[in-house]
PDB file of N, CA and C in Angstrom:
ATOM      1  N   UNK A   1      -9.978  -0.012  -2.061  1.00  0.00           N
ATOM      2  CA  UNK A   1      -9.786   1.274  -1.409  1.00  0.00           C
ATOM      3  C   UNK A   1     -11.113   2.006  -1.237  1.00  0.00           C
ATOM      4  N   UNK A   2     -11.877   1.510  -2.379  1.00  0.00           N
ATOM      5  CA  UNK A   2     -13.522   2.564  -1.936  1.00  0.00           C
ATOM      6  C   UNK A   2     -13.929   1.530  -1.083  1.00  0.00           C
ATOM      7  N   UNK A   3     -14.109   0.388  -0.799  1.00  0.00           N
ATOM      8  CA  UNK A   3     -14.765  -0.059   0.186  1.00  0.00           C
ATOM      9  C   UNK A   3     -13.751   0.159   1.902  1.00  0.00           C
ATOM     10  N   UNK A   4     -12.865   0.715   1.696  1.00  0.00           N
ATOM     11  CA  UNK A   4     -12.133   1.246   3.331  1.00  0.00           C
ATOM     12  C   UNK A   4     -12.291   2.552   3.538  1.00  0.00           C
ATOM     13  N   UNK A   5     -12.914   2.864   2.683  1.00  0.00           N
ATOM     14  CA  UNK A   5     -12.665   4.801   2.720  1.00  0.00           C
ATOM     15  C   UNK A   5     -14.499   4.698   2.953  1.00  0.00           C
ATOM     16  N   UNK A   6     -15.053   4.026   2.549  1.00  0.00           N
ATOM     17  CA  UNK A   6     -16.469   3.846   3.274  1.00  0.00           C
ATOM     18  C   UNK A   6     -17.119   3.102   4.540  1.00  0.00           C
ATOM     19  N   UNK A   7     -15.671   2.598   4.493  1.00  0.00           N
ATOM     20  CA  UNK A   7     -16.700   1.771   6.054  1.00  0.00           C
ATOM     21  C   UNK A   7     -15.806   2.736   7.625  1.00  0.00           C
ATOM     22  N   UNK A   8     -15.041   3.371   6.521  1.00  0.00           N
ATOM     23  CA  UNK A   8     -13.973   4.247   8.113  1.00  0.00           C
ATOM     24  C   UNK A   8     -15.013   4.738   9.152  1.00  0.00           C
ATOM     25  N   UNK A   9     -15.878   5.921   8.025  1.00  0.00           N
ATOM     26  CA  UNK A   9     -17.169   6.738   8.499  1.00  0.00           C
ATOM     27  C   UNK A   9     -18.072   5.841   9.980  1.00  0.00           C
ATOM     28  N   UNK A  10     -18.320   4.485   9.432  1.00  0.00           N
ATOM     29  CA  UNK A  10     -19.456   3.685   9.765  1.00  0.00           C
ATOM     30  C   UNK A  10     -19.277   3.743  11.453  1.00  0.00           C
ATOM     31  N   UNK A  11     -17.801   3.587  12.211  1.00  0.00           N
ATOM     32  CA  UNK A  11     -18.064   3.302  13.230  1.00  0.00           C
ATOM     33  C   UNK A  11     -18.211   4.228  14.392  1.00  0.00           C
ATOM     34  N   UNK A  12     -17.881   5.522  13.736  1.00  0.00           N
ATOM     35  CA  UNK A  12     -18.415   6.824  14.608  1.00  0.00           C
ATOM     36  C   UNK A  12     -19.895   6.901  14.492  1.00  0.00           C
ATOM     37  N   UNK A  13     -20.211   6.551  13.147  1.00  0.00           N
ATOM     38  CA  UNK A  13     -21.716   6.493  13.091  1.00  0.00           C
ATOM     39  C   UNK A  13     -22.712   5.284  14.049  1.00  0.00           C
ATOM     40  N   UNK A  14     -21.946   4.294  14.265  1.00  0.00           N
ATOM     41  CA  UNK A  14     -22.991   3.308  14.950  1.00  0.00           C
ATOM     42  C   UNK A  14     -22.666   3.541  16.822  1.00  0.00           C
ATOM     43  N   UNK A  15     -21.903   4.168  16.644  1.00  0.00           N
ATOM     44  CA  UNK A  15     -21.247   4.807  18.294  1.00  0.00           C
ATOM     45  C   UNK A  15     -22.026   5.965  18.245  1.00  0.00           C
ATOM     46  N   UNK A  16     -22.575   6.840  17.372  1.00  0.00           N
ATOM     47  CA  UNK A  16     -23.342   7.786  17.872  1.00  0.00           C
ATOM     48  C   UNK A  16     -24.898   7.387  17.822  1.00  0.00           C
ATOM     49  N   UNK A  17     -25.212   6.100  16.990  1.00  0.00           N
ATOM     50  CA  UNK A  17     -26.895   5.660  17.454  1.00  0.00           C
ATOM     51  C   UNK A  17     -26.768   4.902  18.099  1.00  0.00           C
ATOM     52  N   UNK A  18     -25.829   4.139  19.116  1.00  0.00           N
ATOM     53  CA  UNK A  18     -25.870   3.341  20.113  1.00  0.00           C
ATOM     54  C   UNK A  18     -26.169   3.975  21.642  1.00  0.00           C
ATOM     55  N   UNK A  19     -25.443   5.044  21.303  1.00  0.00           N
ATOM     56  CA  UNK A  19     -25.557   6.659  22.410  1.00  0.00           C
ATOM     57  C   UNK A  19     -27.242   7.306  21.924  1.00  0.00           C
ATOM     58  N   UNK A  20     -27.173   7.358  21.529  1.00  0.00           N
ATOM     59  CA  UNK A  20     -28.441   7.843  21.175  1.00  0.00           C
ATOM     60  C   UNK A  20     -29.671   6.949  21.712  1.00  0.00           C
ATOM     61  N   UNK A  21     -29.650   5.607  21.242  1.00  0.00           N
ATOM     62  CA  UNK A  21     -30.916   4.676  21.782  1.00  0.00           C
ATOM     63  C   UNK A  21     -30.538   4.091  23.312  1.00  0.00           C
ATOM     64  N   UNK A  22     -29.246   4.881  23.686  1.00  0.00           N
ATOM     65  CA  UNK A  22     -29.397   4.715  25.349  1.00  0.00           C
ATOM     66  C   UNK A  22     -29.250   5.563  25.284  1.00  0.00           C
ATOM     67  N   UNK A  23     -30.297   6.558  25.199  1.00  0.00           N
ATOM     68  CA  UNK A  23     -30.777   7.987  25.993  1.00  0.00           C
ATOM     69  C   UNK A  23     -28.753   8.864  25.946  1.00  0.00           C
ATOM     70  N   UNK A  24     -28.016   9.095  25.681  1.00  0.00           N
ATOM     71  CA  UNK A  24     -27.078   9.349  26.085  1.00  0.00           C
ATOM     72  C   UNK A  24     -26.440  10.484  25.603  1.00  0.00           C
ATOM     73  N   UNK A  25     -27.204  11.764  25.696  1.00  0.00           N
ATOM     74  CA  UNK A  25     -27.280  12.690  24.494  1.00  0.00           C
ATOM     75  C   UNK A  25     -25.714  13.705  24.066  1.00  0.00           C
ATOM     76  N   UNK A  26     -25.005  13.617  24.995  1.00  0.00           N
ATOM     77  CA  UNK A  26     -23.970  14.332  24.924  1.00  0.00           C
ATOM     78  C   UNK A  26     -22.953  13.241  24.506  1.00  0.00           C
ATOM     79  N   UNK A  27     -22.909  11.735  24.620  1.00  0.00           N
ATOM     80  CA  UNK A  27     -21.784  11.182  23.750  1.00  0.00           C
ATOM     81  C   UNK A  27     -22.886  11.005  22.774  1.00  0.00           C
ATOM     82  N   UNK A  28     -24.009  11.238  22.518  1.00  0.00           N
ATOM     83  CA  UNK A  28     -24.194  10.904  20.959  1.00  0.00           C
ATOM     84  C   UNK A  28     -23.739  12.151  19.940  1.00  0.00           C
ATOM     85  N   UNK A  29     -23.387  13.402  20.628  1.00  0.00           N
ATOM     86  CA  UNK A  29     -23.084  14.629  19.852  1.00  0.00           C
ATOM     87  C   UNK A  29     -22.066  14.594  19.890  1.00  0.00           C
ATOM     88  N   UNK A  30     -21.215  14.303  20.292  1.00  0.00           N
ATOM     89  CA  UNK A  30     -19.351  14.270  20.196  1.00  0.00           C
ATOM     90  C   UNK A  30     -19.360  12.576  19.397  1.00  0.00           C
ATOM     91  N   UNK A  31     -19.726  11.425  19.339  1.00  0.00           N
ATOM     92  CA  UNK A  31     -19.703  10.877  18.287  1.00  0.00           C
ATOM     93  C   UNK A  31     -20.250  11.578  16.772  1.00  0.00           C
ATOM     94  N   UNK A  32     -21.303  12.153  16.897  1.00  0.00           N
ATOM     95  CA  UNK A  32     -21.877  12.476  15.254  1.00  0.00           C
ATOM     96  C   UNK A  32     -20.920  13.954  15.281  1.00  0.00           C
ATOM     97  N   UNK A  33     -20.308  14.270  15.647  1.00  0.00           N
ATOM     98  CA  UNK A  33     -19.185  15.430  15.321  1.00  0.00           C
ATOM     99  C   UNK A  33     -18.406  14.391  14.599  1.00  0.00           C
ATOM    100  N   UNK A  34     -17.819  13.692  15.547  1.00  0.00           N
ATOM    101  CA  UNK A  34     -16.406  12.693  15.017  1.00  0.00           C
ATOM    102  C   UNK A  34     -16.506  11.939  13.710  1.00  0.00           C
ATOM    103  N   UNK A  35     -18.035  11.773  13.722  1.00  0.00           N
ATOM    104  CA  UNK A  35     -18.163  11.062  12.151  1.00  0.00           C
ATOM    105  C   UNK A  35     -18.412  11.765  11.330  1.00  0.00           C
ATOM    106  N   UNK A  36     -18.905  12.858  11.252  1.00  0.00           N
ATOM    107  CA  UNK A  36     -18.916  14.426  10.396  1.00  0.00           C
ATOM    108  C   UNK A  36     -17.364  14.746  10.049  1.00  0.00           C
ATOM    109  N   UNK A  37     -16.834  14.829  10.865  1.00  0.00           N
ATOM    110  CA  UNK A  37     -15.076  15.010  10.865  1.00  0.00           C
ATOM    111  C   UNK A  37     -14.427  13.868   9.665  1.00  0.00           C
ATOM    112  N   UNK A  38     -15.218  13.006  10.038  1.00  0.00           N
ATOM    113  CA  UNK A  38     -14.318  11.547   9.598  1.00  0.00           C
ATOM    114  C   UNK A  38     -15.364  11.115   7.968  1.00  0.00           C
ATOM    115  N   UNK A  39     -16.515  11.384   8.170  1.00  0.00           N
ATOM    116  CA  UNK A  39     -17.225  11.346   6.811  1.00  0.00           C
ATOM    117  C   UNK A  39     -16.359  12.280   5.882  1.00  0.00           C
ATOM    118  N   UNK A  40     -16.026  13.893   5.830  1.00  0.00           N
ATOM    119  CA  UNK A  40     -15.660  15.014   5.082  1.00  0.00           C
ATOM    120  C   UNK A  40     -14.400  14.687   4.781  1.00  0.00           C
ATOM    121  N   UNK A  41     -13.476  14.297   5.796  1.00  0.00           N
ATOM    122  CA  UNK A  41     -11.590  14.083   5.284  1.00  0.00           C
ATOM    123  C   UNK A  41     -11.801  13.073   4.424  1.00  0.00           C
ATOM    124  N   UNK A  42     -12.909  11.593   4.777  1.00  0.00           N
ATOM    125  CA  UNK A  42     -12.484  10.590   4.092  1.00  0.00           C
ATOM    126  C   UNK A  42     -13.454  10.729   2.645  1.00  0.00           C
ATOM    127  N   UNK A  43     -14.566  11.279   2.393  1.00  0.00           N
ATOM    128  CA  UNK A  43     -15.071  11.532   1.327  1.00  0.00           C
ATOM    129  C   UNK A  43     -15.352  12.464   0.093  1.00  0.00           C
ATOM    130  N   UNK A  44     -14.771  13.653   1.337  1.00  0.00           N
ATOM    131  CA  UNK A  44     -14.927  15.037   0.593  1.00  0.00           C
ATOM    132  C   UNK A  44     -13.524  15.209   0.082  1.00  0.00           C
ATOM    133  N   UNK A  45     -12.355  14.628   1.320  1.00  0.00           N
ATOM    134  CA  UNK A  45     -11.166  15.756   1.225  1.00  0.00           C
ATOM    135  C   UNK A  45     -10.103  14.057   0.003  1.00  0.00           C
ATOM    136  N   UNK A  46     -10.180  12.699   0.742  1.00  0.00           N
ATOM    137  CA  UNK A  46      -9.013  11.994   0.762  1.00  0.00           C
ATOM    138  C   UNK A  46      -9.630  11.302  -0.901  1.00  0.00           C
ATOM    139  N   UNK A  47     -11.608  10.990  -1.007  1.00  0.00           N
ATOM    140  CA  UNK A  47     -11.630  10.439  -2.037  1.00  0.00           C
ATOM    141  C   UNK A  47     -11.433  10.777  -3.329  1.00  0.00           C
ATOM    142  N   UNK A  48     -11.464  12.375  -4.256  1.00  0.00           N
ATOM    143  CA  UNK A  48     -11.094  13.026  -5.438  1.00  0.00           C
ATOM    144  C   UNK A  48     -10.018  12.716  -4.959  1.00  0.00           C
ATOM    145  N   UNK A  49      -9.175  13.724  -3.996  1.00  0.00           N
ATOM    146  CA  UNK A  49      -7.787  13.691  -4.222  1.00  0.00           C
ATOM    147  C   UNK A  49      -6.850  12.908  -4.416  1.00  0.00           C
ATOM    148  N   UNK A  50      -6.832  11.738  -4.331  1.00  0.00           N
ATOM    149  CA  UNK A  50      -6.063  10.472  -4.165  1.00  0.00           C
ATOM    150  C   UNK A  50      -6.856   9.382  -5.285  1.00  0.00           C
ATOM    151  N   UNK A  51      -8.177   8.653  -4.746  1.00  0.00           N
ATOM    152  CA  UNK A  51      -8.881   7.689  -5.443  1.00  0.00           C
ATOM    153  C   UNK A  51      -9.474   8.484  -6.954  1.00  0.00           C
ATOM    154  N   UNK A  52      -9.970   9.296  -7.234  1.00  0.00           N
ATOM    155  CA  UNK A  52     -10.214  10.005  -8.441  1.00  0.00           C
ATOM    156  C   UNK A  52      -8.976  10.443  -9.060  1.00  0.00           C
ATOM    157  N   UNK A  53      -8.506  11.286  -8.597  1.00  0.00           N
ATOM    158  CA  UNK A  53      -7.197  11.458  -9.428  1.00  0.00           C
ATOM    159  C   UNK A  53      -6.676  10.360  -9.950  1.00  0.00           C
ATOM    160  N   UNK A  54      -6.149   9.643  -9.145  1.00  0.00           N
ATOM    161  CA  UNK A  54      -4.965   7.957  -9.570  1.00  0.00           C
ATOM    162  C   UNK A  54      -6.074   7.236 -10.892  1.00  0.00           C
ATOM    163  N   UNK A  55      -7.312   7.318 -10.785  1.00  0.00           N
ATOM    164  CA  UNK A  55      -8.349   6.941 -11.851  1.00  0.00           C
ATOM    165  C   UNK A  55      -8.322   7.870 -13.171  1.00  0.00           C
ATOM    166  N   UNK A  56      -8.423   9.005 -12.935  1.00  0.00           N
ATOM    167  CA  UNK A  56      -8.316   9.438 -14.183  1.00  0.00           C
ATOM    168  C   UNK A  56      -7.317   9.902 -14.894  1.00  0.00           C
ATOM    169  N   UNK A  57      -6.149  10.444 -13.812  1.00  0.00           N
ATOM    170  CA  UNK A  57      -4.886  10.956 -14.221  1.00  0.00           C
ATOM    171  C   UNK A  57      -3.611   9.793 -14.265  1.00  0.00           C
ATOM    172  N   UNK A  58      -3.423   8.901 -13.218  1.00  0.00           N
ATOM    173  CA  UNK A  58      -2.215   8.344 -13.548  1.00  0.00           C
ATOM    174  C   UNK A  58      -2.167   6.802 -13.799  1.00  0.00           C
ATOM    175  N   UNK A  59      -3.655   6.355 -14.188  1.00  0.00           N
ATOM    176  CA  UNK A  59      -4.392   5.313 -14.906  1.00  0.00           C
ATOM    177  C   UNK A  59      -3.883   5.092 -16.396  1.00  0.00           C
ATOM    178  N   UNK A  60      -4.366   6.378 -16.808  1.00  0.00           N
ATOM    179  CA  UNK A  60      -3.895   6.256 -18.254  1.00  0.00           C
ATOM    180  C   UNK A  60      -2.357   6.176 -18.647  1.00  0.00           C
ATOM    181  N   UNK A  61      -1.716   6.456 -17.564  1.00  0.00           N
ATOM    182  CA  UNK A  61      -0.058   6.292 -17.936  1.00  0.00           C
ATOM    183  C   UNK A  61       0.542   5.235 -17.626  1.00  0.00           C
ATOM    184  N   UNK A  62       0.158   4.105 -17.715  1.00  0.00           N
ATOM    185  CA  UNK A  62       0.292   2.980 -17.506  1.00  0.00           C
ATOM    186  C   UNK A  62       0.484   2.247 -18.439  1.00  0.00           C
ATOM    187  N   UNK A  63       1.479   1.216 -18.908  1.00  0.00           N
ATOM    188  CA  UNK A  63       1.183   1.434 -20.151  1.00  0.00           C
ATOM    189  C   UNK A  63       0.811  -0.352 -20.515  1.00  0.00           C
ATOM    190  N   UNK A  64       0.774  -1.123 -19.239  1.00  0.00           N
ATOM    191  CA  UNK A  64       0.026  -2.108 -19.139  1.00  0.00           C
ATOM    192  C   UNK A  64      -1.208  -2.077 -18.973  1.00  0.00           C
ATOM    193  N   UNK A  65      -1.904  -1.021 -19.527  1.00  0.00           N
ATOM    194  CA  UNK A  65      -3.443  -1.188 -19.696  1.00  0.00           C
ATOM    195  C   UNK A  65      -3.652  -0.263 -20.490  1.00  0.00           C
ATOM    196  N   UNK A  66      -3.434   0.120 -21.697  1.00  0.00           N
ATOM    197  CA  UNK A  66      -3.227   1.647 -22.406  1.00  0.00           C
ATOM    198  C   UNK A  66      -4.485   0.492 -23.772  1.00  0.00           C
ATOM    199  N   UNK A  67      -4.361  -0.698 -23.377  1.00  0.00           N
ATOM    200  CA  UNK A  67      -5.819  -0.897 -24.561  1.00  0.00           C
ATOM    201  C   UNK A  67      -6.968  -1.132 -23.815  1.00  0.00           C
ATOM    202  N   UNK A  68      -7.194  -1.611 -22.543  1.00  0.00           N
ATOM    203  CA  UNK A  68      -8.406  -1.268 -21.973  1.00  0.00           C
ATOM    204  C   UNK A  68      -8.479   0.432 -21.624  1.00  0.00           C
ATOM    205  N   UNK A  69      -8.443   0.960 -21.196  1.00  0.00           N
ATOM    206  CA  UNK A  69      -8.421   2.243 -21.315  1.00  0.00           C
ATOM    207  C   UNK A  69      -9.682   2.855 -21.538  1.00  0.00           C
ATOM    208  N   UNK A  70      -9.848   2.782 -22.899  1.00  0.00           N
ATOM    209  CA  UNK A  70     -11.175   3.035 -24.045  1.00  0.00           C
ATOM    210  C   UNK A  70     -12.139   2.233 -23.402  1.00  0.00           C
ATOM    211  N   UNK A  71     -12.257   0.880 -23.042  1.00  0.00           N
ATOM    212  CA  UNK A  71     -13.346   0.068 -22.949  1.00  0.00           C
ATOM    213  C   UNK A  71     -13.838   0.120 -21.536  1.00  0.00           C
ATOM    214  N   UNK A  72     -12.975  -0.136 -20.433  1.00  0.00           N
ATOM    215  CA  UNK A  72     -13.113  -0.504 -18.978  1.00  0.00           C
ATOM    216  C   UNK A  72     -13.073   1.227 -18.495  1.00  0.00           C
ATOM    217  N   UNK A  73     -12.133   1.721 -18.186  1.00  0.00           N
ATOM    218  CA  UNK A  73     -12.154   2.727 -17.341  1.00  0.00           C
ATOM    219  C   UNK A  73     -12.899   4.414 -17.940  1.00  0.00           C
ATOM    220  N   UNK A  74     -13.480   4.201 -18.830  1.00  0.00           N
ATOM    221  CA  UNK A  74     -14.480   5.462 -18.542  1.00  0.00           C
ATOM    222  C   UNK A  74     -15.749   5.273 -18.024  1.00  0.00           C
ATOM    223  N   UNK A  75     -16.021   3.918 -18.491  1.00  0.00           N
ATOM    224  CA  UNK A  75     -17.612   3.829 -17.105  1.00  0.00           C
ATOM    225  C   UNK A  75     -17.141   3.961 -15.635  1.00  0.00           C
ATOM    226  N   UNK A  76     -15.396   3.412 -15.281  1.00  0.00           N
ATOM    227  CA  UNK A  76     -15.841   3.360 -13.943  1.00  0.00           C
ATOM    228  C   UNK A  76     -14.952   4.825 -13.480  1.00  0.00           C
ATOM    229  N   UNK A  77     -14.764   5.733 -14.133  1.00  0.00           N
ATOM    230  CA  UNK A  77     -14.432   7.056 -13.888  1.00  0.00           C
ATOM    231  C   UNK A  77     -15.380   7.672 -14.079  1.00  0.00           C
ATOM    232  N   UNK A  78     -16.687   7.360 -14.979  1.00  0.00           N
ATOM    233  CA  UNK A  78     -17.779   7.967 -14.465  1.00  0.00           C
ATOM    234  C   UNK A  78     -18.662   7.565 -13.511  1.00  0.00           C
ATOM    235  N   UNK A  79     -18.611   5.975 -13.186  1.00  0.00           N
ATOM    236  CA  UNK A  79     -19.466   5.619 -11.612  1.00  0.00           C
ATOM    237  C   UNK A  79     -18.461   6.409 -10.742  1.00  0.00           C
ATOM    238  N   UNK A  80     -17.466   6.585 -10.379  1.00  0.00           N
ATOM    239  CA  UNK A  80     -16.257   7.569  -9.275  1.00  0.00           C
ATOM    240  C   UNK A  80     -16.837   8.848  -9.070  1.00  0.00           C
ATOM    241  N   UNK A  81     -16.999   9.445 -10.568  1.00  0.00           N
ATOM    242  CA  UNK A  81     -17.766  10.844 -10.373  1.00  0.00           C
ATOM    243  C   UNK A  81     -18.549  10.656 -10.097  1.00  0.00           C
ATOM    244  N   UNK A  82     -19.676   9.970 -10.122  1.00  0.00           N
ATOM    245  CA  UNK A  82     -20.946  10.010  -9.540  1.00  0.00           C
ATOM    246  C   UNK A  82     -21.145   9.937  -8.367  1.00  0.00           C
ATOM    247  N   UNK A  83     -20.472   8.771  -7.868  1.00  0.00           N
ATOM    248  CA  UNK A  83     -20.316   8.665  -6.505  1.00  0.00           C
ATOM    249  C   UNK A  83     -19.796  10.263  -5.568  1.00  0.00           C
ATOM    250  N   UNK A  84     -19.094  10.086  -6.301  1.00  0.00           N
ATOM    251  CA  UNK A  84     -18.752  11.810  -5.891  1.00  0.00           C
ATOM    252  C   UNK A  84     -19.894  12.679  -5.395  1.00  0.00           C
ATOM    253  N   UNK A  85     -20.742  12.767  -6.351  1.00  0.00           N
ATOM    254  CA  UNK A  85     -21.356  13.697  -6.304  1.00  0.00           C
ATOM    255  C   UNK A  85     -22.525  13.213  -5.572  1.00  0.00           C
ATOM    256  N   UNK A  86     -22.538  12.089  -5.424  1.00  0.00           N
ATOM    257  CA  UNK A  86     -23.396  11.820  -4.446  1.00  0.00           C
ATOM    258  C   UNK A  86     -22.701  12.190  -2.971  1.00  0.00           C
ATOM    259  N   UNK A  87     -21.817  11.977  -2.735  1.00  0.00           N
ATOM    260  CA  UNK A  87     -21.323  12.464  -1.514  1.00  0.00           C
ATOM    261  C   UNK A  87     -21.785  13.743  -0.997  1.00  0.00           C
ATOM    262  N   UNK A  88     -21.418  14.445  -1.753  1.00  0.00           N
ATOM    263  CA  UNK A  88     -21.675  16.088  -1.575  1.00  0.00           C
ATOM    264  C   UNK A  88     -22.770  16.052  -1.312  1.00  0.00           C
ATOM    265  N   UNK A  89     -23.861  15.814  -1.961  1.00  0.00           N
ATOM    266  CA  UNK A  89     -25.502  15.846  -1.642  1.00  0.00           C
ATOM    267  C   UNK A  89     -25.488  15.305  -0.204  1.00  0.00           C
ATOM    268  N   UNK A  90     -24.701  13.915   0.104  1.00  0.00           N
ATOM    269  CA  UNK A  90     -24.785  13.003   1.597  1.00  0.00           C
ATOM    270  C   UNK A  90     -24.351  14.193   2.332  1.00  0.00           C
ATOM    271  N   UNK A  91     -23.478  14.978   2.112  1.00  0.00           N
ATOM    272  CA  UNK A  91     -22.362  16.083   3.244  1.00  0.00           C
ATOM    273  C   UNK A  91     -23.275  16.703   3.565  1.00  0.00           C
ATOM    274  N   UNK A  92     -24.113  17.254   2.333  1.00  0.00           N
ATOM    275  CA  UNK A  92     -25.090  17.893   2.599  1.00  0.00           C
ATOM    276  C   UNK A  92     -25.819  18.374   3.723  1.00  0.00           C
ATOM    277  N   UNK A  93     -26.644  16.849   3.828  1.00  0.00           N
ATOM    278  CA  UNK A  93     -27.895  16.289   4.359  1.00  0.00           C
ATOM    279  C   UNK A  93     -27.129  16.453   5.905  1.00  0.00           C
ATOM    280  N   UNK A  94     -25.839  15.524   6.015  1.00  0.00           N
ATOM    281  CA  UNK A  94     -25.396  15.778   7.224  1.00  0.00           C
ATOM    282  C   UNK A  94     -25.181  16.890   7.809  1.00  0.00           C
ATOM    283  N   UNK A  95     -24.648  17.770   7.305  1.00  0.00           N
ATOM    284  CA  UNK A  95     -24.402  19.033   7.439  1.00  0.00           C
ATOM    285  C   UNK A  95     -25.540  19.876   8.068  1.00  0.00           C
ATOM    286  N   UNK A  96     -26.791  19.959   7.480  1.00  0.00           N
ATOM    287  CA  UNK A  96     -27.813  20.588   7.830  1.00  0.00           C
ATOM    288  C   UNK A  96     -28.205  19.647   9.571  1.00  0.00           C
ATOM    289  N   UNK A  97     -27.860  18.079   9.676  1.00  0.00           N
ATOM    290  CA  UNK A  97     -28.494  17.914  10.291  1.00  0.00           C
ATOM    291  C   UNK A  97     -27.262  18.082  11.842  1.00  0.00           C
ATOM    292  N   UNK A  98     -25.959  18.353  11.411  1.00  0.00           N
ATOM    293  CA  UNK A  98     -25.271  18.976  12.200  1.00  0.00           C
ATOM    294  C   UNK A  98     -25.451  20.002  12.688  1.00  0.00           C
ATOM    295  N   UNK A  99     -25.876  20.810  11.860  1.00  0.00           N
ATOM    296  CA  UNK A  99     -26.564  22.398  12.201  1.00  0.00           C
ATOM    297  C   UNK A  99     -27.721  22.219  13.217  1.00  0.00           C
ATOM    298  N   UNK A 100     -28.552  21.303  12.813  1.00  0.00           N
ATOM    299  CA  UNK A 100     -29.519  21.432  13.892  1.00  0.00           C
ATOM    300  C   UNK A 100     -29.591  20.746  15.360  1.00  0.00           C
ATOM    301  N   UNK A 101     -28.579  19.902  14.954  1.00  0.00           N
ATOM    302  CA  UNK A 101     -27.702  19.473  16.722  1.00  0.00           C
ATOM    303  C   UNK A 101     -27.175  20.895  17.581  1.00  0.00           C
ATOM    304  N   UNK A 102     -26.341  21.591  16.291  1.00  0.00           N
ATOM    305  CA  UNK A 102     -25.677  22.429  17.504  1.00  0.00           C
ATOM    306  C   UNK A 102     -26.625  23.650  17.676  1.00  0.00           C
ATOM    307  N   UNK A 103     -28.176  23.989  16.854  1.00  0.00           N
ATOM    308  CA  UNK A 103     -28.576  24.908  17.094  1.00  0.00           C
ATOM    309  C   UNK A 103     -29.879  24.203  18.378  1.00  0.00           C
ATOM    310  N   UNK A 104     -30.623  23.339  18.244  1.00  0.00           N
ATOM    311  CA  UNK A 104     -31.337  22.301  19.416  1.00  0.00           C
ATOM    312  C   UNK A 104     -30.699  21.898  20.776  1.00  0.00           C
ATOM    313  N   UNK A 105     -29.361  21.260  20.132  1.00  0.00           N
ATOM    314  CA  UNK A 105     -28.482  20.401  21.504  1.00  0.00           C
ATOM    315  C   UNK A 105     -28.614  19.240  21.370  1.00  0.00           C
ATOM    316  N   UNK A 106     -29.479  18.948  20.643  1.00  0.00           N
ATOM    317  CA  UNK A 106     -29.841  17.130  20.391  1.00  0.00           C
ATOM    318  C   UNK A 106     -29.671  16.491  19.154  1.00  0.00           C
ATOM    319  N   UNK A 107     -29.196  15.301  18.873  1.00  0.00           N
ATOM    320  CA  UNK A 107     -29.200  14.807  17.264  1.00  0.00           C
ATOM    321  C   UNK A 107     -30.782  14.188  17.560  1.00  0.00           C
ATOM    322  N   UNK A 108     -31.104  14.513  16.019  1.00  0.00           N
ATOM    323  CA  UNK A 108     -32.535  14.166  15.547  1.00  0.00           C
ATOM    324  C   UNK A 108     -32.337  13.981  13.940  1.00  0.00           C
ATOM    325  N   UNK A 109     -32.462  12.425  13.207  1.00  0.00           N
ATOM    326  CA  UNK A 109     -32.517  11.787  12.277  1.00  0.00           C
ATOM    327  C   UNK A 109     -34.190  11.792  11.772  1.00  0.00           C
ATOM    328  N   UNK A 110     -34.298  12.592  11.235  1.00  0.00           N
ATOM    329  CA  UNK A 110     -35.604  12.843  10.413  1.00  0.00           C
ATOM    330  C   UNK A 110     -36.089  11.352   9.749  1.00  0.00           C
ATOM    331  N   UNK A 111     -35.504  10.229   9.447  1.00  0.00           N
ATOM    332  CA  UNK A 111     -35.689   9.011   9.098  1.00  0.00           C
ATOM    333  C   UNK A 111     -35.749   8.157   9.718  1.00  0.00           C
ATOM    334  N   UNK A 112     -36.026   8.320  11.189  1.00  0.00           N
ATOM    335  CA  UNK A 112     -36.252   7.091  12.253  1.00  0.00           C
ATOM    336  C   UNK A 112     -37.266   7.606  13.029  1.00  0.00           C
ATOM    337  N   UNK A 113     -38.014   6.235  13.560  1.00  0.00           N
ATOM    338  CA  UNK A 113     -39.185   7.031  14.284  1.00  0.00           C
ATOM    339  C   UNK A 113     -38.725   7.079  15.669  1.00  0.00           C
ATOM    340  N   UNK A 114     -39.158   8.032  16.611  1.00  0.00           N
ATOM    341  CA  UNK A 114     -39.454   8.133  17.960  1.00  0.00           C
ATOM    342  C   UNK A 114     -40.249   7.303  18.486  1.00  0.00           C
ATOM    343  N   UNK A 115     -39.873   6.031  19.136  1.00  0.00           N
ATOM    344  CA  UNK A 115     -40.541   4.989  19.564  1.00  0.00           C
ATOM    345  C   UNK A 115     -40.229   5.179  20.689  1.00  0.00           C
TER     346      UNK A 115
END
C-alpha cells in the first residue's frame, strides 16, 4: 500500500515535465496543480489516516501477532512516522514552488538546469 500511494503522485508529475521540456507552459501548470492535488490527498490526507492509523491502532488488536508486536512493529511505526514527516517538509517544498507558478505563471524547479 506505501508503494501505490507513492507512485499515484508520479504520473501527474512526469506529465507536467514532459509539458514542460516541450516548451508547453500552460499544460505544464494544470499538470503540476493535478499532482499537488494528488501528492496532498494521497500523502498528507489518505497516508496517517488510513496507512498510520491501521499500523499503530488496529495492528495491535490482532491477536495473531500480539508477540511480534514488541519486536517488528515499533521500528516500522517509527520508519511510517518518519516518512511522514518527511512528507510535510516534501508538501512543503512543493507548496512554495506552487506559489511561485501562480505568482510568475511559469513552473521553475530550482534543481534542474536551464539547458
Amino acid at each position: 500500500m506505501v508503494f501505490l500511494l507513492h507512485d499515484v503522485s508520479d504520473v501527474p508529475m512526469e506529465l507536467a515535465k514532459a509539458c514542460r521540456y516541450a516548451n508547453l507552459d500552460s499544460l505544464t501548470t494544470v499538470f503540476f496543480a493535478v499532482f499537488f492535488v494528488v501528492w496532498v490527498l494521497s500523502r498528507i490526507v489518505y497516508f496517517p489516516n488510513v496507512i498510520i492509523r491501521t499500523a499503530l491502532f488496529e495492528v495491535p488488536n490482532c491477536p495473531q501477532i500480539e508477540w511480534k508486536r514488541d519486536y517488528c512493529m515499533v521500528a516500522f511505526d517509527g520508519l511510517l512516522l518518519f516518512l511522514f514527516a518527511i512528507h510535510v517538509y516534501w508538501t512543503f517544498l512543493i507548496g512554495r514552488i506552487l506559489y511561485r507558478t501562480i505568482v510568475s505563471g511559469k513552473v521553475n524547479d530550482e534543481r534542474e538546469d536551464d539547458t
